[in-house]
Protein backbone atom coordinates (compact mmCIF):
# COMPACT_ATOMS: atom_id res chain seq x y z
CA UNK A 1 -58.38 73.76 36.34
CA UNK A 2 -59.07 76.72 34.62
CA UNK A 3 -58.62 79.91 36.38
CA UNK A 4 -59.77 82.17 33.00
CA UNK A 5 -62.70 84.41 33.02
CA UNK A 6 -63.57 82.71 29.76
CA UNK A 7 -64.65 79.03 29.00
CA UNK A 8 -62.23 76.53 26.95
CA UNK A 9 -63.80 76.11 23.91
CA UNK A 10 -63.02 72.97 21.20
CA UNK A 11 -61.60 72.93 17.95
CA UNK A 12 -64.44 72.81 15.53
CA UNK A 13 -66.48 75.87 17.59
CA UNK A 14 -63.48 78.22 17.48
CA UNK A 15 -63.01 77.26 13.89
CA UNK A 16 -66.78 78.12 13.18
CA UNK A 17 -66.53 81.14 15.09
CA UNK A 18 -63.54 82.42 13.94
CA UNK A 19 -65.06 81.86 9.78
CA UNK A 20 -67.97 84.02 11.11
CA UNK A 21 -66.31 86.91 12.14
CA UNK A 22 -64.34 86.45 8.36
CA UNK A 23 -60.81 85.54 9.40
CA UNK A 24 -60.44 82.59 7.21
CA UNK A 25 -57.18 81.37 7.86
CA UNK A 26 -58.94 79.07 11.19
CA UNK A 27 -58.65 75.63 10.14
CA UNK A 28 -59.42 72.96 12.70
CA UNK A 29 -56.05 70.95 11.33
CA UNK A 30 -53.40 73.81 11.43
CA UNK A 31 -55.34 74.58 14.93
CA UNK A 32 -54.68 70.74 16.29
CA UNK A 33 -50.79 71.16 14.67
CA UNK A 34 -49.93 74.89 15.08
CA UNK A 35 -47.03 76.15 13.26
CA UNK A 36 -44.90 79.16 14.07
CA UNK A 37 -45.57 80.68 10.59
CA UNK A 38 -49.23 79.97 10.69
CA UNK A 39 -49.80 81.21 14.21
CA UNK A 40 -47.94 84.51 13.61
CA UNK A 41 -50.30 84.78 10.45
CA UNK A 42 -53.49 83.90 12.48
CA UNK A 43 -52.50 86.31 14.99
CA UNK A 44 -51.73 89.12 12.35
CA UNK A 45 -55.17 88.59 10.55
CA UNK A 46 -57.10 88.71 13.97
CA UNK A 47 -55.41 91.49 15.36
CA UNK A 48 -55.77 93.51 11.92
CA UNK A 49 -59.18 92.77 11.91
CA UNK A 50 -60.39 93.90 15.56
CA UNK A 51 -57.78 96.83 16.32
CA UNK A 52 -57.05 97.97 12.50
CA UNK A 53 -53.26 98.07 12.97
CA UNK A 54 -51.03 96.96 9.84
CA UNK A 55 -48.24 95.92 11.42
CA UNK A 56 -46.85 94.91 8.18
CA UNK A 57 -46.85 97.78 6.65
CA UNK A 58 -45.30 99.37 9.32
CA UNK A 59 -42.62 97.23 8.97
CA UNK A 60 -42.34 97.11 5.70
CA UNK A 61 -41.91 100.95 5.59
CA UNK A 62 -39.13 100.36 8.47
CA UNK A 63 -37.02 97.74 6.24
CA UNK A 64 -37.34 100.53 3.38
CA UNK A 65 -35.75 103.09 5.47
CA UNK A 66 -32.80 100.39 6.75
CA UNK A 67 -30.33 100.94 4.21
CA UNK A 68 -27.22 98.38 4.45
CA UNK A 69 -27.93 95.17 4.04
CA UNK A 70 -26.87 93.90 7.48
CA UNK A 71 -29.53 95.88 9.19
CA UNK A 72 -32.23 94.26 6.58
CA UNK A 73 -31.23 91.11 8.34
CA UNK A 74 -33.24 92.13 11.50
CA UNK A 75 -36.51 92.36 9.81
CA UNK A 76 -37.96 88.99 10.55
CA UNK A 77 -36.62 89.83 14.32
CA UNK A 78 -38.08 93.40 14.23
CA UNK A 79 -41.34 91.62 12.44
CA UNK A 80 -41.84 89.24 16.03
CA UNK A 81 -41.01 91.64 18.61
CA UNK A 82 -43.22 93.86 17.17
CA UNK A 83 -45.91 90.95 16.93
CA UNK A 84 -45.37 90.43 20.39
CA UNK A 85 -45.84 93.40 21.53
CA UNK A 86 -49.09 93.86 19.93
CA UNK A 87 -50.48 90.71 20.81
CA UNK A 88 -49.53 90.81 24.56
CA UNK A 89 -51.62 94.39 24.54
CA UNK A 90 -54.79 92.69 23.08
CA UNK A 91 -54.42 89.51 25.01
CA UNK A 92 -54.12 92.08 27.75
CA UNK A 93 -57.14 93.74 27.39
CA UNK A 94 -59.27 90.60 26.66
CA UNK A 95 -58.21 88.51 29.71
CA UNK A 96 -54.81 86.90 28.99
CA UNK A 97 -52.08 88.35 31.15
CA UNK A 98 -49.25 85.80 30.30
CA UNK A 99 -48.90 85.74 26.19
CA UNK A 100 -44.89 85.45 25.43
CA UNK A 101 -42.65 84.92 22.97
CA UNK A 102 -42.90 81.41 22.99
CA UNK A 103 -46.59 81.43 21.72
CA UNK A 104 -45.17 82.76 18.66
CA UNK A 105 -41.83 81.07 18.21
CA UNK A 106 -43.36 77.28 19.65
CA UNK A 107 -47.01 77.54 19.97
CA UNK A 108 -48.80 74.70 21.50
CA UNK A 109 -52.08 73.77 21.26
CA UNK A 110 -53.53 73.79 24.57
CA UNK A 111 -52.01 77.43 24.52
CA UNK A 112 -53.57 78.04 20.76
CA UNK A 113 -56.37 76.95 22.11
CA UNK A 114 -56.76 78.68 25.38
CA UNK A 115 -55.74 82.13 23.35
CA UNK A 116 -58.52 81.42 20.85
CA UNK A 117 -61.15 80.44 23.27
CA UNK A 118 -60.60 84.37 24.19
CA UNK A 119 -60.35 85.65 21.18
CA UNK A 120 -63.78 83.77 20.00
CA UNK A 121 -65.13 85.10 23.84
CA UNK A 122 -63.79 88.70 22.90
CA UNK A 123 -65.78 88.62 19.57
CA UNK A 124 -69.25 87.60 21.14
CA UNK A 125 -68.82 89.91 23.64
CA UNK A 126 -67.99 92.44 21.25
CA UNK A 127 -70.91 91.29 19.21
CA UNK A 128 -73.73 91.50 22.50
CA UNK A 129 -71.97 95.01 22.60
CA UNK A 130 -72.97 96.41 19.41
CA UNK A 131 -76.04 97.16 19.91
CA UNK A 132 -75.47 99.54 22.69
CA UNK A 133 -72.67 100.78 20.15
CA UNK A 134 -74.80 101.62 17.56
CA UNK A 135 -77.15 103.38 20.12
CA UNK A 136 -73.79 105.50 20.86
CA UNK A 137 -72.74 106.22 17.43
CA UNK A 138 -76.31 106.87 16.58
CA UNK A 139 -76.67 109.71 19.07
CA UNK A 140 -73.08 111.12 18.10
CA UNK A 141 -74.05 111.33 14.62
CA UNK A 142 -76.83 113.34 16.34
CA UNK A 143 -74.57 115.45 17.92
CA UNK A 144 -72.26 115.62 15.14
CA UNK A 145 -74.89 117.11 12.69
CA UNK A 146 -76.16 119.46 15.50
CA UNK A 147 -72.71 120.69 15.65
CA UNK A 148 -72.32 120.91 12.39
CA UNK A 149 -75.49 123.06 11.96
CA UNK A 150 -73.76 125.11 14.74
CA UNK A 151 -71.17 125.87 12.75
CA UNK A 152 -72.84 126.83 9.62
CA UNK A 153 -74.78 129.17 11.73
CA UNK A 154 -71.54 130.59 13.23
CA UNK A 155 -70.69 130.98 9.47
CA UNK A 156 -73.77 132.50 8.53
CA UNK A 157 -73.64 134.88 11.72
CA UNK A 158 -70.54 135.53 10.41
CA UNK A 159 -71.02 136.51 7.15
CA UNK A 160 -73.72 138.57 8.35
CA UNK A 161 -71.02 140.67 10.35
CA UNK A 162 -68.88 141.11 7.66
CA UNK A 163 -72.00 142.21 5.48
CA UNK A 164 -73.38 144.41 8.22
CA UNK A 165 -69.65 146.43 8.60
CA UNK A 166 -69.58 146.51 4.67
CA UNK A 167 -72.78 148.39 5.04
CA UNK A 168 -71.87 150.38 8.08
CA UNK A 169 -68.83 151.57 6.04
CA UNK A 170 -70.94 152.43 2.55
CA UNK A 171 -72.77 153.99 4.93
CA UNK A 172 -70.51 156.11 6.56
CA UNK A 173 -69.28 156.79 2.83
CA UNK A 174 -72.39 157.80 1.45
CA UNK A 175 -73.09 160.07 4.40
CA UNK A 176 -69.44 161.84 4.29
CA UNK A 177 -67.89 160.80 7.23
CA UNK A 178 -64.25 159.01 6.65
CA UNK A 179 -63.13 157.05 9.25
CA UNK A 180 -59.98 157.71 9.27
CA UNK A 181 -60.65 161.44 9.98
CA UNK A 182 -62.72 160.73 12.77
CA UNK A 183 -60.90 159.64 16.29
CA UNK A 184 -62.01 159.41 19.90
CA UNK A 185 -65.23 160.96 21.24
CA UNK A 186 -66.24 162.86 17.83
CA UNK A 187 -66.47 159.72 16.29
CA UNK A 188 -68.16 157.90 18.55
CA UNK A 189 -70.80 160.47 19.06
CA UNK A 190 -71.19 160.27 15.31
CA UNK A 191 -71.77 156.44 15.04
CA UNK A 192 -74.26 157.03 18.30
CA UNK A 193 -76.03 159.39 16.48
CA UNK A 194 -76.25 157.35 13.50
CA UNK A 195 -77.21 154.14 15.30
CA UNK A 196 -80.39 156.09 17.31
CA UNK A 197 -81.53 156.80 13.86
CA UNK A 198 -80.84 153.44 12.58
CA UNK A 199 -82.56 152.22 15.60
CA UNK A 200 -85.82 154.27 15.47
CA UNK A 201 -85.70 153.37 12.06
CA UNK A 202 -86.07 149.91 12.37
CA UNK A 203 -88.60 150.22 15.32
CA UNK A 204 -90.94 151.97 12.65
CA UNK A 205 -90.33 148.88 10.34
CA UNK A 206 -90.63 146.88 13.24
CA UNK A 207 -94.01 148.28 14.01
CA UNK A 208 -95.36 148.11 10.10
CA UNK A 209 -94.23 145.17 9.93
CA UNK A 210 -95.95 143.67 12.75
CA UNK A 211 -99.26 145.41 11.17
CA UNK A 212 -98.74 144.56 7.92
CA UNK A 213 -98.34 140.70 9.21
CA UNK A 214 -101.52 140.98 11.42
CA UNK A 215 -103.05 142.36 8.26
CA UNK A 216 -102.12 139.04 6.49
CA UNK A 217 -103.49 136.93 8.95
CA UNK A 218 -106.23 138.25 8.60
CA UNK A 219 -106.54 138.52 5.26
CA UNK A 220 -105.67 134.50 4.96
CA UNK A 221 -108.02 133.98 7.44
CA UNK A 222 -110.93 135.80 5.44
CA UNK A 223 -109.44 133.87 2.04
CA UNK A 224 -109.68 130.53 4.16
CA UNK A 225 -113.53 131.35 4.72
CA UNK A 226 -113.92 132.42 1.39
CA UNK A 227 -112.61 129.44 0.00
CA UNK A 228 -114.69 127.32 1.89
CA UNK A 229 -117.68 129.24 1.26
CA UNK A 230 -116.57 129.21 -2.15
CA UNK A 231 -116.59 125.40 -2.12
CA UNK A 232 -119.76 125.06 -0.11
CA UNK A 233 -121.75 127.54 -2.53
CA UNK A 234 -120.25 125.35 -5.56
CA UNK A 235 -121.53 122.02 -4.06
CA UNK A 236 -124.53 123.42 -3.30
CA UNK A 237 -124.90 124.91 -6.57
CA UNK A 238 -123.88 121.48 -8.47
CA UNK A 239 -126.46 119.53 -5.86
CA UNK A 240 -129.42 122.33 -7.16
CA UNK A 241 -128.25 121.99 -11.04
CA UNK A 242 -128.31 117.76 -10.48
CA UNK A 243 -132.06 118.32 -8.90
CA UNK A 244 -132.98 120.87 -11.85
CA UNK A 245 -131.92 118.16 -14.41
CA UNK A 246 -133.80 115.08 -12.26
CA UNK A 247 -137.05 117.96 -12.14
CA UNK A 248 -136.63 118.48 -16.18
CA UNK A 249 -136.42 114.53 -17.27
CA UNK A 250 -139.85 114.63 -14.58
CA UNK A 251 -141.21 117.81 -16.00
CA UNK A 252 -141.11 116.21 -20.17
CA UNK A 253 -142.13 113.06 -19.10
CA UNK A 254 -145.42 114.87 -17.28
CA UNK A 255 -145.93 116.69 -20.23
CA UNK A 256 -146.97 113.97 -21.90
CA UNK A 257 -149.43 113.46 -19.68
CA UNK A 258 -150.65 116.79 -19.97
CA UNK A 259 -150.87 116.91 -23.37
CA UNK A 260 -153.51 114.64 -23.49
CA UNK A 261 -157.20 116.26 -24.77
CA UNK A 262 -159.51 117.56 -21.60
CA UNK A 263 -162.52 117.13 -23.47
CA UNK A 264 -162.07 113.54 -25.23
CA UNK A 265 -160.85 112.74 -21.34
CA UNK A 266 -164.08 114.02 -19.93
CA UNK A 267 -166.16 112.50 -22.56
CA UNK A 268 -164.75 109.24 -21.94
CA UNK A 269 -165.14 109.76 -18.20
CA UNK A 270 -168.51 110.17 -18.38
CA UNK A 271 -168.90 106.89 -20.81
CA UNK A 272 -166.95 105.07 -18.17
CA UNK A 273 -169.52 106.32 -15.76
CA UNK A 274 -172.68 104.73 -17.43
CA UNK A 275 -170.57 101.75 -18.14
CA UNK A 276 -170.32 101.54 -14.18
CA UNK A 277 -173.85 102.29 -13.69
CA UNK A 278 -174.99 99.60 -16.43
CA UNK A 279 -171.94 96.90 -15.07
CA UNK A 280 -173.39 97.61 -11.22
CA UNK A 281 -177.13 96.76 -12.67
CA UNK A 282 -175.53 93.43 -13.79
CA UNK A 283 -173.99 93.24 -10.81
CA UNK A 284 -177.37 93.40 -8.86
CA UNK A 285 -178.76 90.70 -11.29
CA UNK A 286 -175.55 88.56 -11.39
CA UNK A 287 -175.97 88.34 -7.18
CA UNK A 288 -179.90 87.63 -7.62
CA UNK A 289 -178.73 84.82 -9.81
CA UNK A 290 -175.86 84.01 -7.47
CA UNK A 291 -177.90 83.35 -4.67
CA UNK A 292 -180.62 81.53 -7.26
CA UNK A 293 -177.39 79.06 -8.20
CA UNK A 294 -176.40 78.49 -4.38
CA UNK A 295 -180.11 77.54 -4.22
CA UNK A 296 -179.66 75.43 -6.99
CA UNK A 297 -176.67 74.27 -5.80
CA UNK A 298 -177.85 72.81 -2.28
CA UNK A 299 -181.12 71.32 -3.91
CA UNK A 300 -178.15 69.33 -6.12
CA UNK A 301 -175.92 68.70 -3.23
CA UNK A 302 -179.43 67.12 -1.20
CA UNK A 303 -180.00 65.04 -4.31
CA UNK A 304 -176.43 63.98 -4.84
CA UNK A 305 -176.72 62.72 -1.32
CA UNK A 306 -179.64 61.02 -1.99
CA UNK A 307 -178.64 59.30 -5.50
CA UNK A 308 -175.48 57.95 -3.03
CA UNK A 309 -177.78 56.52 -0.86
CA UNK A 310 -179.76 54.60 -3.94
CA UNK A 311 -176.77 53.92 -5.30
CA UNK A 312 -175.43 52.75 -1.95
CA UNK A 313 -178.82 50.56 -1.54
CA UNK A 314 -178.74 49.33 -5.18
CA UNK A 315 -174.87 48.27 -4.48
CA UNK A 316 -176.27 45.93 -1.44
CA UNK A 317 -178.98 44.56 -3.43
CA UNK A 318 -176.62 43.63 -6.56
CA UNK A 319 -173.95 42.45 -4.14
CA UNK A 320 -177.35 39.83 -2.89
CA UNK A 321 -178.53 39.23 -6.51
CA UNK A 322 -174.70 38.04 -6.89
CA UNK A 323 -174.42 36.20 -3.69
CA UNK A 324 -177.50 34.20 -4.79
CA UNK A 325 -175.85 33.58 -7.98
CA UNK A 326 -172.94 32.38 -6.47
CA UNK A 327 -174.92 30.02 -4.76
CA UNK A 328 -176.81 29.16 -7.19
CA UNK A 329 -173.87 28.20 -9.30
CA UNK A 330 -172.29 26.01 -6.00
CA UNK A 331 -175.61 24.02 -6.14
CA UNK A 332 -175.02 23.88 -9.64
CA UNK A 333 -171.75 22.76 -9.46
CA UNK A 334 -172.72 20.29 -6.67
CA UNK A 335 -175.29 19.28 -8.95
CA UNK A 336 -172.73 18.01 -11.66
CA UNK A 337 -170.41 16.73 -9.40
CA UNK A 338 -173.36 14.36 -7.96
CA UNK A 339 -174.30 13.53 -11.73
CA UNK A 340 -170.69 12.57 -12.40
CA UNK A 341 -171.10 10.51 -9.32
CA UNK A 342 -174.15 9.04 -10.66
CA UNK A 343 -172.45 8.27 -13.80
CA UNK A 344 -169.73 6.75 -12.05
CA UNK A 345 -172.10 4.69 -9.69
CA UNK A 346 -173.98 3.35 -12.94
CA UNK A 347 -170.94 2.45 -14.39
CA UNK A 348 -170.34 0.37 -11.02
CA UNK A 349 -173.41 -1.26 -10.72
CA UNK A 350 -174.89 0.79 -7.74
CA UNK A 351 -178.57 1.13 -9.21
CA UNK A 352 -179.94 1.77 -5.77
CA UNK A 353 -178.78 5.04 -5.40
CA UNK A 354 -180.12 6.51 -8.88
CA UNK A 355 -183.51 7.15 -6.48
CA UNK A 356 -181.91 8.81 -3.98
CA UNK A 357 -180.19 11.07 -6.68
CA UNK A 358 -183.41 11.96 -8.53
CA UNK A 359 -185.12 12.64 -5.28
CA UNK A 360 -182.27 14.98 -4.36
CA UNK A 361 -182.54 16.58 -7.74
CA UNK A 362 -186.55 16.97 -7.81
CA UNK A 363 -186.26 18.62 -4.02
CA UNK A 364 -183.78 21.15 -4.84
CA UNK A 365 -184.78 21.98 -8.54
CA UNK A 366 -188.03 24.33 -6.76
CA UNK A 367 -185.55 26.29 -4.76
CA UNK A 368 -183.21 26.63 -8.04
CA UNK A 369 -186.04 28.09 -9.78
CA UNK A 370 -186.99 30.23 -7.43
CA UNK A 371 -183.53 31.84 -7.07
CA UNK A 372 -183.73 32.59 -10.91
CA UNK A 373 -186.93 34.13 -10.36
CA UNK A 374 -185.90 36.18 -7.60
CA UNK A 375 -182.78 37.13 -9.63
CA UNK A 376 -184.53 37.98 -12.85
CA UNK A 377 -186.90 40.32 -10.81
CA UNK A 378 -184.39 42.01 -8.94
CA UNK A 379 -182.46 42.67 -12.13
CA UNK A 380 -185.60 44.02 -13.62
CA UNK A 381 -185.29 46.26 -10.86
CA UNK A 382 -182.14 47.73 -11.24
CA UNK A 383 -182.62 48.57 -14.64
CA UNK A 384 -185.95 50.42 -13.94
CA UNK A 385 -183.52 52.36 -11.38
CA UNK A 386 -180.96 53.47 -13.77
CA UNK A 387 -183.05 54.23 -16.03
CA UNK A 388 -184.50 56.84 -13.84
CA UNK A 389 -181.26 58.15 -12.75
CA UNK A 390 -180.22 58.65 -16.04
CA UNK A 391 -183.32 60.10 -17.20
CA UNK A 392 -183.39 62.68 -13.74
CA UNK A 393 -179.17 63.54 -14.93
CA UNK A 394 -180.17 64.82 -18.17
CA UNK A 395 -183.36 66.67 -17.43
CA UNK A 396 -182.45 68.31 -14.10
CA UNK A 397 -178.49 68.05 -12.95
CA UNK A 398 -176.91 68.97 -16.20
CA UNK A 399 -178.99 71.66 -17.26
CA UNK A 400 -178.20 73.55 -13.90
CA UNK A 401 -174.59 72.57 -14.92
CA UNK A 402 -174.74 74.32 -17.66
CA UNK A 403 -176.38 77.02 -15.97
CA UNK A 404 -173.43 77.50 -13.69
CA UNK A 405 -171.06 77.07 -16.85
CA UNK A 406 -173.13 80.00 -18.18
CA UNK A 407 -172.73 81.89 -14.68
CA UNK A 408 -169.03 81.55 -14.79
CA UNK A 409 -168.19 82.64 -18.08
CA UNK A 410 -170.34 85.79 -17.36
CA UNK A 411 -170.27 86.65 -14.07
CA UNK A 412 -166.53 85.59 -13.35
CA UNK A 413 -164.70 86.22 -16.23
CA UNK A 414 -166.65 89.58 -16.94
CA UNK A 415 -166.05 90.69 -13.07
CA UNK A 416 -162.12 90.69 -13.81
CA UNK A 417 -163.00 93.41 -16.76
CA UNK A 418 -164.92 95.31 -13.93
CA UNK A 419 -162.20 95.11 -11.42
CA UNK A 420 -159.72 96.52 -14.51
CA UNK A 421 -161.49 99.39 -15.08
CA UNK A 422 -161.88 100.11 -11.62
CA UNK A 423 -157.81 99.98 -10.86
CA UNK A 424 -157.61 102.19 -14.33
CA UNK A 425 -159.94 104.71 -13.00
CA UNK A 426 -157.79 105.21 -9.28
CA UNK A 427 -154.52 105.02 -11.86
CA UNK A 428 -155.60 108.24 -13.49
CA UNK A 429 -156.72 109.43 -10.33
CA UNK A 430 -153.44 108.86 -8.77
CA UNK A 431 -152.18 110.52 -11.60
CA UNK A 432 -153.53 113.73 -11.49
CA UNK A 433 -152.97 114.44 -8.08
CA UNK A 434 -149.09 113.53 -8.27
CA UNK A 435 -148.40 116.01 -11.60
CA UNK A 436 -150.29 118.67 -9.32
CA UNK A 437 -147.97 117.82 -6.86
CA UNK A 438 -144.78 117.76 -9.15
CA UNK A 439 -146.39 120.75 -10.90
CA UNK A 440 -146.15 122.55 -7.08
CA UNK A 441 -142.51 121.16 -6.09
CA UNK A 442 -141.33 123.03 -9.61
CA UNK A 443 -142.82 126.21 -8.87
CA UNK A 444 -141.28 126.11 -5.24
CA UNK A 445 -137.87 124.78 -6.87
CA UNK A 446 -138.11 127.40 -9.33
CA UNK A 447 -138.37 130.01 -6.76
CA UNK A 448 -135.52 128.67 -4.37
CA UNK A 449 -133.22 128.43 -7.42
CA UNK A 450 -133.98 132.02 -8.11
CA UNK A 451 -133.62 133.42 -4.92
CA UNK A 452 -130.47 131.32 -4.30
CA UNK A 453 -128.95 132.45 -7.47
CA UNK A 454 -129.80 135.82 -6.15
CA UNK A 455 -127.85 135.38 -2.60
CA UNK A 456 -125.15 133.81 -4.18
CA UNK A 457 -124.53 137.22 -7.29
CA UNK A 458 -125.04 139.52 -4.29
CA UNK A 459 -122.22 137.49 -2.17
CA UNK A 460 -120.16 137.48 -4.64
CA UNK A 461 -120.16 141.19 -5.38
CA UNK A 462 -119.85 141.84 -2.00
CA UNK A 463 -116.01 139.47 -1.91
């Protein structure tokens, strides 16, 4: 059972723990089969690498300062105990309380391995630890560069001191007083004196100073507000010089406009005028003949309606004349049929019923003539009727069509030149009155530039 504060751990986790923290002698075979050589080498590179003492060097530097030979004999001996020592003090301190000598002379492995398991337990704890560490050294290199500023201003103060008595002592020089004349109460009357002076000297600086620093505040503050009147008064200005160029580009291309002859204007202002008067005359005859042509045009509607109508009746009548002709040509065809018959009867003797055929033919040949009476007439008919239609097209409808063809080339057509000339005329209306308006926004311009040029010369001579 294990009584450790630390969990066993096996072979190949130790191994892979051990490689992380760098100590690269941790094999998983010299681990299973520990040696005494390779265990006190483990040991030494573990040790060296967590507490930082070279225990070989110190013995090294022993065995140089053994002199006979015999006593160079104990070095391996010195080189264990000492091992021994220092391992059973970090064992110690990382749980194990029982590490010997024979863990070094004839380690075993379920020792090795109980001794690594802490080590490896040692190293993560040391690891979950380093954080707070580096929180610690963090605020000690804090504290260590606060001290050292301390100590460069004890330096400084101290420097100052020395300077200060150098002075004191030019002083003294200067004034005639040696020091080493003066003793007791004489002299220390003297350096009073001198020090009140000193003093009320430096409360006079004091005092100018503290005016001639109220002076500078104020005199940054005023160069603040100058600067950033400065800056406003220069964007304003570069605004008003952007507007004066926009007003210019304006100003030349109105001056074309302006350019322009008053009196050819006027005189072709008043042609436009009759023009008007003359097209609104048309006008007044263009809507007589208007309503004329809507006249027209419902007289030709009402006799389009009733040419359908004839049409329509003449459709019925031909669609008779062609029924009757269809029957006409079944009788017909009935006819031959029965003279085939009769032909075939004769041809079979049946002489009896060549009566009864001619009968049949005499009866219906009456009704066959009248049919092509009755459908020569009615044909008669029709062509008397589109003879008229065609004769009423060409002397009434297409006369008025051409009438209306007339109406549209000259009414329609010549209302779109009206309607130009009336959008040309508000154009040059709206023209005018926005170069008197632009004409007005330069003046005003012109005057605000002025008196802001003006404000701005008499601010600046005032700064």
């Amino acid at each position: 059972m294990n009584r450790d504060v630390f969990p066993l751990l096996d072979v190949p986790e130790i191994v892979m723990c051990l490689e992380s923290c760098d100590f690269t002698l941790a094999t998983e075979d010299e681990i299973s089969k520990p040696t005494s050589a390779y265990i006190m080498s483990l040991y030494e590179q573990i040790i060296k690498g967590f507490t930082g003492s070279l225990s070989d060097t110190t013995l090294n530097d022993t065995t140089k300062r053994m002199v006979d030979e015999e006593t160079r004999l104990l070095a391996p001996t010195l080189r264990i105990i000492t091992l021994n020592r220092t391992c059973y003090r970090f064992f110690k301190d990382i749980g194990v309380n029982d590490f010997g000598m024979m863990d070094l002379k004839k380690p075993v492995f379920e020792r090795v391995r109980r001794l690594l398991s802490a080590v490896v337990n040692y190293a993560r704890f040391r690891e979950e630890r380093m954080f707070d560490c580096k929180r610690f050294i963090a605020t000690m290199e804090m504290l260590l560069n606060r001290l050292r500023s301390k100590f460069d201003d004890y330096n400084l103060l101290k420097q100052q001191t020395n300077d200060i008595q150098d002075l004191i002592g030019d002083y003294l020089q200067r004034v005639g007083i040696n020091i080493n004349d003066l003793e007791g109460v004489e002299f220390e009357n003297k350096i009073d004196e001198e020090y009140n002076k000193l003093e009320e000297h430096n409360k006079d600086l004091e005092s100018e100073l503290k005016k001639l620093t109220s002076l500078q505040e104020t005199f940054s503050i005023d160069y603040n507000n100058y600067r950033i009147e400065k800056q406003n008064l220069l964007k304003g200005l570069e605004s008003v010089g952007y507007r004066l160029i926009e007003l210019d580009s304006k100003r030349d291309k109105l001056q074309k406009g302006v350019d322009i002859d008053m009196d050819r204007l006027i005189a072709e202002i008043n042609t436009l005028k009759k023009d008007i008067e003359t097209k609104m005359s048309e006008q007044q005859e263009l809507e007589k003949k208007q309503n004329n042509l809507q006249i027209s045009a419902k007289v030709y509607e009402d006799f389009i309606n009733e040419l359908y109508d004839l049409l329509r009746i003449l459709s019925t009548d031909l669609h008779d004349s062609q029924r009757n002709e269809r029957t006409l040509m079944e009788i017909k065809q009935q006819l031959t049929t029965q003279q085939e018959n009769l032909k075939n009867v004769l041809s079979s003797t049946v002489l009896d019923r060549i009566a009864i055929f001619d009968e049949q033919i005499k009866i219906n040949q009456p009704e066959l003539q009248n049919l092509e009476e009755l459908f020569g007439s009615q044909n008669q008919e029709f062509e008397l009727k589109r003879k008229e239609i065609s004769e009423h097209y060409y002397q009434v409808i297409q006369p008025k069509q051409e009438e209306s063809e007339d109406y549209i080339n000259r009414v329609l057509i010549n209302g779109k030149i009206k309607t130009t000339e009336k959008l040309l005329k508000e154009q040059k209306i709206s023209y005018e009155t926005q170069r008197r308006q632009l004409e007005e926004e330069w003046s005003m311009l012109i005057d605000c530039i002025v008196k802001y040029m003006e404000d701005l010369l008499k601010d600046v001579k005032v700064v």
